[in-house]
N, C-alpha and C. Protein backbone atom coordinates (compact mmCIF):
# COMPACT_ATOMS: atom_id res chain seq x y z
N UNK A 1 23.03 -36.22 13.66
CA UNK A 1 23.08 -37.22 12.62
C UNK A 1 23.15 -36.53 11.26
N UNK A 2 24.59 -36.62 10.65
CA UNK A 2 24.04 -36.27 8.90
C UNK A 2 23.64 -37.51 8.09
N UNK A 3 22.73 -36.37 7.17
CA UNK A 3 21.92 -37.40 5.79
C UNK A 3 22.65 -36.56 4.88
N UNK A 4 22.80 -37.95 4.04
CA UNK A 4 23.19 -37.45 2.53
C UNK A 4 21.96 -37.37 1.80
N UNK A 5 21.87 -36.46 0.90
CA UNK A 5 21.25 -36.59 0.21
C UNK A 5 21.68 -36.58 -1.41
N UNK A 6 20.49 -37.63 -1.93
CA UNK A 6 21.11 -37.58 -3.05
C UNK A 6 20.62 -36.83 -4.34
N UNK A 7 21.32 -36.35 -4.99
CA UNK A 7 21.40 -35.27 -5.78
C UNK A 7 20.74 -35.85 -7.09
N UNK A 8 20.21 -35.04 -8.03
CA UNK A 8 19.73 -35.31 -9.31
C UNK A 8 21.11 -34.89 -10.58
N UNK A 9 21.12 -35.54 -11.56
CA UNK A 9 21.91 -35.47 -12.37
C UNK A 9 21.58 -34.44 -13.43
N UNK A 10 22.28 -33.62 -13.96
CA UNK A 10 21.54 -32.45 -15.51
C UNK A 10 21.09 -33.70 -16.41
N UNK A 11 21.12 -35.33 -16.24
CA UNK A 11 20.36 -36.07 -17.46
C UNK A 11 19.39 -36.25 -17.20
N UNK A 12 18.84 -36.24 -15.84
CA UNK A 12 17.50 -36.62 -15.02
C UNK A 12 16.45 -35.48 -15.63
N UNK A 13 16.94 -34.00 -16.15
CA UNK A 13 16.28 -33.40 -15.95
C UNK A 13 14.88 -33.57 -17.37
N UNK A 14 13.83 -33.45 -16.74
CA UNK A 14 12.63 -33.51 -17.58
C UNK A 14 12.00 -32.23 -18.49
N UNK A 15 11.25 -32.38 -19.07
CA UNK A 15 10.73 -31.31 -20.27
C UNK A 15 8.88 -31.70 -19.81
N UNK A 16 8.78 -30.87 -18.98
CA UNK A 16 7.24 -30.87 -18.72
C UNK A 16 6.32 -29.86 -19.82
N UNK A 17 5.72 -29.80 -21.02
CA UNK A 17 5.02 -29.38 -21.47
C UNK A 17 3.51 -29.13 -21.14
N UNK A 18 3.43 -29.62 -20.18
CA UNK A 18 1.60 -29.15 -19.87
C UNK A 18 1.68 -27.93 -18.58
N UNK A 19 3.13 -28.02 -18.16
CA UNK A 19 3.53 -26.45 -17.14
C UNK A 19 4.02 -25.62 -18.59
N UNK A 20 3.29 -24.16 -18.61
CA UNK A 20 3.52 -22.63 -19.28
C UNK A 20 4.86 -22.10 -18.78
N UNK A 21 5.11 -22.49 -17.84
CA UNK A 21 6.44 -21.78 -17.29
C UNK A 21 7.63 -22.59 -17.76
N UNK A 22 7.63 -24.08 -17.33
CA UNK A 22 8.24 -25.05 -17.95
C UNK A 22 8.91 -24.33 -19.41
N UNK A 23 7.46 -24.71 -20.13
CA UNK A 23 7.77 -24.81 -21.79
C UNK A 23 8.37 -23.96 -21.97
N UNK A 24 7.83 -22.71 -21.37
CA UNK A 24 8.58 -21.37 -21.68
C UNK A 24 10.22 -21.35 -22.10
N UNK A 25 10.52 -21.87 -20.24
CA UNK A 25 11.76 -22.45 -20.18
C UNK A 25 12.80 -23.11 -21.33
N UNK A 26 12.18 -23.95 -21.89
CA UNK A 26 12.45 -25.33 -22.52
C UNK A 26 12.58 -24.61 -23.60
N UNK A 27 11.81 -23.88 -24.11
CA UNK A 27 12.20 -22.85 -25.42
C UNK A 27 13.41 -22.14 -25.23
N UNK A 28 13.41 -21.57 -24.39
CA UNK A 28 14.18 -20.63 -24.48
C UNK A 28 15.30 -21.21 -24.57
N UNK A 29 16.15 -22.40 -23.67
CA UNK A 29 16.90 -23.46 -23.47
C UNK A 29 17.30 -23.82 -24.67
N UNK A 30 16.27 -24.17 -25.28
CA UNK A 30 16.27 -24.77 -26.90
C UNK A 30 16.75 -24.07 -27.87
N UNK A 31 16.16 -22.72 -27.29
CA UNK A 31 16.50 -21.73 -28.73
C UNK A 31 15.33 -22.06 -29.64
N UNK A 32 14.36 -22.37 -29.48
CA UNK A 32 13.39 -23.24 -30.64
C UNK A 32 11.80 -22.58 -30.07
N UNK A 33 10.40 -22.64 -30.74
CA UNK A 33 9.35 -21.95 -30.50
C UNK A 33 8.84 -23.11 -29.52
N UNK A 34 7.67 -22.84 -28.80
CA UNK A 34 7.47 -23.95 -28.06
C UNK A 34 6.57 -24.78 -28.34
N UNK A 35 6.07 -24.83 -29.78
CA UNK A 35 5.48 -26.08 -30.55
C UNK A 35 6.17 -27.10 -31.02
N UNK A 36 7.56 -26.34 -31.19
CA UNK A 36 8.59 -27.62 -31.65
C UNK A 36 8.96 -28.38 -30.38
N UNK A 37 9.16 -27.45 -29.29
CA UNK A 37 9.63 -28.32 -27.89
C UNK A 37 8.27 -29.22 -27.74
N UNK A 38 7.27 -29.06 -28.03
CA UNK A 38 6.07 -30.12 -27.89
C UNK A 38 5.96 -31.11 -28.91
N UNK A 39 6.59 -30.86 -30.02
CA UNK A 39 6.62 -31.93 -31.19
C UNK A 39 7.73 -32.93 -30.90
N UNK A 40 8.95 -31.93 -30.19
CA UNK A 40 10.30 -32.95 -29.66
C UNK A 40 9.67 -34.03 -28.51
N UNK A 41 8.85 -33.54 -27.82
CA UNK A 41 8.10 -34.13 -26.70
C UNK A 41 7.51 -35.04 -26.99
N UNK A 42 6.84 -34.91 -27.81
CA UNK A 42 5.62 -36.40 -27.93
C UNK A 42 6.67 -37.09 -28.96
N UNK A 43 7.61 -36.60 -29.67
CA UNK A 43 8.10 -38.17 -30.16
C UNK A 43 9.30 -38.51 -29.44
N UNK A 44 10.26 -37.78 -28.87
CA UNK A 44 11.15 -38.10 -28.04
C UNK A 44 11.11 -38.35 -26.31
N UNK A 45 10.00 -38.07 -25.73
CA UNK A 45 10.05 -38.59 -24.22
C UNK A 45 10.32 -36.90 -23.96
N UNK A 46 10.17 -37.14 -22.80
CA UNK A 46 10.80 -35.83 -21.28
C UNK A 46 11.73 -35.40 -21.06
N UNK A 47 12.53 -37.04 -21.37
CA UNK A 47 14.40 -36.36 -20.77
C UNK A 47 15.09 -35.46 -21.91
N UNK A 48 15.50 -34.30 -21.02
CA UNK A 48 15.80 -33.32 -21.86
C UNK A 48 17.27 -33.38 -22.82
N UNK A 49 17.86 -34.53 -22.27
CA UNK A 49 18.95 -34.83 -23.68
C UNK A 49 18.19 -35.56 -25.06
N UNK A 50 17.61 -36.16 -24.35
CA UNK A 50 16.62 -36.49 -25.58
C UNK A 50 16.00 -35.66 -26.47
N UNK A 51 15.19 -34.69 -25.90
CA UNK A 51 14.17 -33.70 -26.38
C UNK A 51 15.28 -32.96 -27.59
N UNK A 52 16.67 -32.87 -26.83
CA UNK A 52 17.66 -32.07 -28.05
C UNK A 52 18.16 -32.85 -28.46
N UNK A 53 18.08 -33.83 -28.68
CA UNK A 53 18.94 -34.63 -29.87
C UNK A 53 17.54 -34.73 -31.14
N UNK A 54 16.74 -34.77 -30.70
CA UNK A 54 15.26 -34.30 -31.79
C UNK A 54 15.39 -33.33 -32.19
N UNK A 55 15.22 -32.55 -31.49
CA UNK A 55 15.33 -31.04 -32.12
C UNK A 55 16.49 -30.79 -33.02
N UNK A 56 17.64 -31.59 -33.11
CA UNK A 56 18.67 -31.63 -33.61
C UNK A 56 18.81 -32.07 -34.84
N UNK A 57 17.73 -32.95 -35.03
CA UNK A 57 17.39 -33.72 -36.76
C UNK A 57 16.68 -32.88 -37.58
């Protein structure tokens, strides 16, 4: 029997700030220190198109 499975989208993807490895990540991604990826966080949400369109203003 095959299962499909279904796949996650690059918009799905989240910005976890309370994981060190995460943020790390998310900086580096960003190009930005990882207080700003936590400032993009609490006013923009998780989803990481979001998080950069903040960081973007």
């Amino acid at each position: 029997m095959n299962r499909k499975i279904k796949g996650t989208t690059t918009d799905a993807r989240t910005v976890d700030i309370d994981d060190a490895y995460a943020l790390e990540f998310w900086a580096r991604e960003f190009n930005v220190s990882q207080d700003k990826v936590k400032a993009a966080v609490l006013a923009a949400g998780t989803i990481a198109p979001d998080v950069k369109r903040e960081l973007k203003k």
